[in-house]
C-alpha atoms as a PDB file:
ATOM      1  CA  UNK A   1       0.000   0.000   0.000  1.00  0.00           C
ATOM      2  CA  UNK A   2       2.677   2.324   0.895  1.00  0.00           C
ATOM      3  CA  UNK A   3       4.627   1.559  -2.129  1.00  0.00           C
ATOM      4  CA  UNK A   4       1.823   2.156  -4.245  1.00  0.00           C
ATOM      5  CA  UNK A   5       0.994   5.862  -2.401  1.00  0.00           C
ATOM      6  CA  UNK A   6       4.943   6.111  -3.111  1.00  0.00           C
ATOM      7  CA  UNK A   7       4.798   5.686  -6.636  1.00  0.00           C
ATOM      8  CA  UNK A   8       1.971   7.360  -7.668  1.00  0.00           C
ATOM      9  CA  UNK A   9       3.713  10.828  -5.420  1.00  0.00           C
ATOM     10  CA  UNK A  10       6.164  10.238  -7.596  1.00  0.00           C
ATOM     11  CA  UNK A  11       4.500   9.976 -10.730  1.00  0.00           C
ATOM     12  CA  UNK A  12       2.263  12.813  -9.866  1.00  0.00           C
ATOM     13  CA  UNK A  13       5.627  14.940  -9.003  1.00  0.00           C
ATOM     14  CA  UNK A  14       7.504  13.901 -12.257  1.00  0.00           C
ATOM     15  CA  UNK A  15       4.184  15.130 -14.138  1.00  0.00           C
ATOM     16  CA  UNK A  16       4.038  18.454 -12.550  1.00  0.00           C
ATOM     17  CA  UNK A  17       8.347  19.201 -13.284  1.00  0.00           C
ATOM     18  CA  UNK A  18       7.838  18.038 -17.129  1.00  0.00           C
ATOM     19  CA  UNK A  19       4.504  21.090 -17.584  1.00  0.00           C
ATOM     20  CA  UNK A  20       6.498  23.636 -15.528  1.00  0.00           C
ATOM     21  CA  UNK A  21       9.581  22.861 -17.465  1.00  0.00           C
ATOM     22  CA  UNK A  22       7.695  23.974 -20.471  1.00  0.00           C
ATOM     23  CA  UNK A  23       7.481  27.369 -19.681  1.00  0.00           C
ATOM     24  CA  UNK A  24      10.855  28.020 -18.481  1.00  0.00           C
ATOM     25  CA  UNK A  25      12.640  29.752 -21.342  1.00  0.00           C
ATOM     26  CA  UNK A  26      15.840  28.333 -22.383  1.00  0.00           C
ATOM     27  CA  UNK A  27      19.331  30.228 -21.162  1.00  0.00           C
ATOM     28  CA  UNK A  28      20.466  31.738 -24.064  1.00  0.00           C
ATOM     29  CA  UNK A  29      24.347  31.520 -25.103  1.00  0.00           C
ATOM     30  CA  UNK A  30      26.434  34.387 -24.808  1.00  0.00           C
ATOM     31  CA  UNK A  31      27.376  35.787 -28.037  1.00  0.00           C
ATOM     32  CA  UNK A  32      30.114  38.035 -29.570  1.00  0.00           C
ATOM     33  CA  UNK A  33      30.167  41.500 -30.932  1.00  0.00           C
ATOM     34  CA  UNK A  34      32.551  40.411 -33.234  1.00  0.00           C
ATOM     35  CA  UNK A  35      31.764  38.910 -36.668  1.00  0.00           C
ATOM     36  CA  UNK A  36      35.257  38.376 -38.283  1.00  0.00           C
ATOM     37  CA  UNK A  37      38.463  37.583 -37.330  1.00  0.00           C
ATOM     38  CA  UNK A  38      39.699  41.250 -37.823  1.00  0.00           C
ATOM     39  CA  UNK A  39      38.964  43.810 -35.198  1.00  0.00           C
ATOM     40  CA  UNK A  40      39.285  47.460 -36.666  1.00  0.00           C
ATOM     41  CA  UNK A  41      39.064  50.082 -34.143  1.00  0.00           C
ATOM     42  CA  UNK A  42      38.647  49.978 -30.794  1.00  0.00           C
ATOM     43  CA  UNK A  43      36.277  47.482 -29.214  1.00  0.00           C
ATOM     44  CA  UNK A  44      34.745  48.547 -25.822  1.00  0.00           C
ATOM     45  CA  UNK A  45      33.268  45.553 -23.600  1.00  0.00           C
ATOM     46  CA  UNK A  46      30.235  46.639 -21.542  1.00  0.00           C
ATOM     47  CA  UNK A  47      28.197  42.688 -21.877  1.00  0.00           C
ATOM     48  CA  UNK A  48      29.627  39.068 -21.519  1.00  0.00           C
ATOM     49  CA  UNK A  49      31.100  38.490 -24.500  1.00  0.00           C
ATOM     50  CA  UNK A  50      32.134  34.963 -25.373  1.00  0.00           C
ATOM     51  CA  UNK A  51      34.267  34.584 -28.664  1.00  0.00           C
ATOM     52  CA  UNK A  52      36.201  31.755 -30.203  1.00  0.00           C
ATOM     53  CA  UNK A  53      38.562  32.022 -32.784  1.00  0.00           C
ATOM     54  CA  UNK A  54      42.168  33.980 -33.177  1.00  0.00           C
ATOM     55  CA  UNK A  55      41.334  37.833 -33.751  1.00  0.00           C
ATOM     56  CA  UNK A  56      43.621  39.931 -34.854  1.00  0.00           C
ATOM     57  CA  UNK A  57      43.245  43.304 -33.391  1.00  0.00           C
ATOM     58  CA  UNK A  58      44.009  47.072 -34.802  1.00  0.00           C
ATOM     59  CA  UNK A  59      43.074  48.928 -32.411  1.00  0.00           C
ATOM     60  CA  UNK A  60      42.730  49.013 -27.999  1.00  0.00           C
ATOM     61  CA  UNK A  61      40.131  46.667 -26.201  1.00  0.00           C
ATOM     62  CA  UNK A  62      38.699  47.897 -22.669  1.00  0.00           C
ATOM     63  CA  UNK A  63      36.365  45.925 -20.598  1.00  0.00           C
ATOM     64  CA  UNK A  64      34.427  48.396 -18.546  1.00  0.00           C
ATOM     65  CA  UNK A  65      32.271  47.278 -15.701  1.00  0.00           C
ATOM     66  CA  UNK A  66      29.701  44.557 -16.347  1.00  0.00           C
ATOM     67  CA  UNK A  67      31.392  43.329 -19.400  1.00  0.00           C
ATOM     68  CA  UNK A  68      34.069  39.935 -19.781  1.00  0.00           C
ATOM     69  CA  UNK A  69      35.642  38.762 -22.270  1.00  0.00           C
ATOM     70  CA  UNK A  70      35.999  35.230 -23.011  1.00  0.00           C
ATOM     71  CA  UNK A  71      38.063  33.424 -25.851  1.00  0.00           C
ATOM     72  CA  UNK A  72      37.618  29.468 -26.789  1.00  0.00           C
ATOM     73  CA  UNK A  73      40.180  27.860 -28.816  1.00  0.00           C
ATOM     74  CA  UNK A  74      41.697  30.831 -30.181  1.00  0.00           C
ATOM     75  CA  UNK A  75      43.760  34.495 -28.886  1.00  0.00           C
ATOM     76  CA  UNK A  76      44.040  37.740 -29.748  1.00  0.00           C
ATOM     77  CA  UNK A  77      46.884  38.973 -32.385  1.00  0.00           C
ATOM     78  CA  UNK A  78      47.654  42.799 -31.933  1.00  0.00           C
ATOM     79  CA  UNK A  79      49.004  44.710 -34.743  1.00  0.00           C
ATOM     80  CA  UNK A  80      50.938  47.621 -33.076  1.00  0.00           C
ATOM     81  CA  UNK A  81      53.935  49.637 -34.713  1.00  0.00           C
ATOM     82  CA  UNK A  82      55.792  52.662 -33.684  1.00  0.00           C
ATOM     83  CA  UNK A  83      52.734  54.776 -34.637  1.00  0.00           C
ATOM     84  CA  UNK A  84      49.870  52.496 -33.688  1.00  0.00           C
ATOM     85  CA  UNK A  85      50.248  51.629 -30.001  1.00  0.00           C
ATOM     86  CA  UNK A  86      47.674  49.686 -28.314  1.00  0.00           C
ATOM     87  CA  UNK A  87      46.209  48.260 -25.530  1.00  0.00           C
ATOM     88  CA  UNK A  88      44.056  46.141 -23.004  1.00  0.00           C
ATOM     89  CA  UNK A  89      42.716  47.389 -20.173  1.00  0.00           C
END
């Protein structure tokens, strides 16, 4: 008797998770501002930003508050010459 009560708890439990799930909205990946590999300009960070890839950068990157930057499987590549100095910050 018990074991029955038990299993239909369950049951009724497992029911209730599988509707409410429905109506929870997915987490949504964290994107990138960047659509190419080459970064012209400067590039100011204010979100999550997750990026993967190598980029090669002209130009400074700051991450102000609230913003991160994140790089899978790839790096960033900045071009800098005695006229073009750069930087991250």
């Amino acid at each position: 008797m018990a074991l029955s009560v038990l299993t239909v708890a369950l049951t009724a439990m497992g029911g209730l998770i599988g509707t409410l799930s429905m109506f929870v909205t997915p987490a949504a990946a964290q994107g990138c501002d960047q659509t190419g590999s080459a970064i012209q300009g400067n590039w100011v960070i204010t979100t999550p930003q997750v990026c993967s890839g190598l980029f090669t950068v002209d130009g400074s990157i700051t991450i102000n508050a609230g913003g991160s930057l994140t790089l899978i499987n790839g790096g960033l590549k900045f071009i800098q010459d005695l006229t073009h100095i750069y930087s991250l910050t």
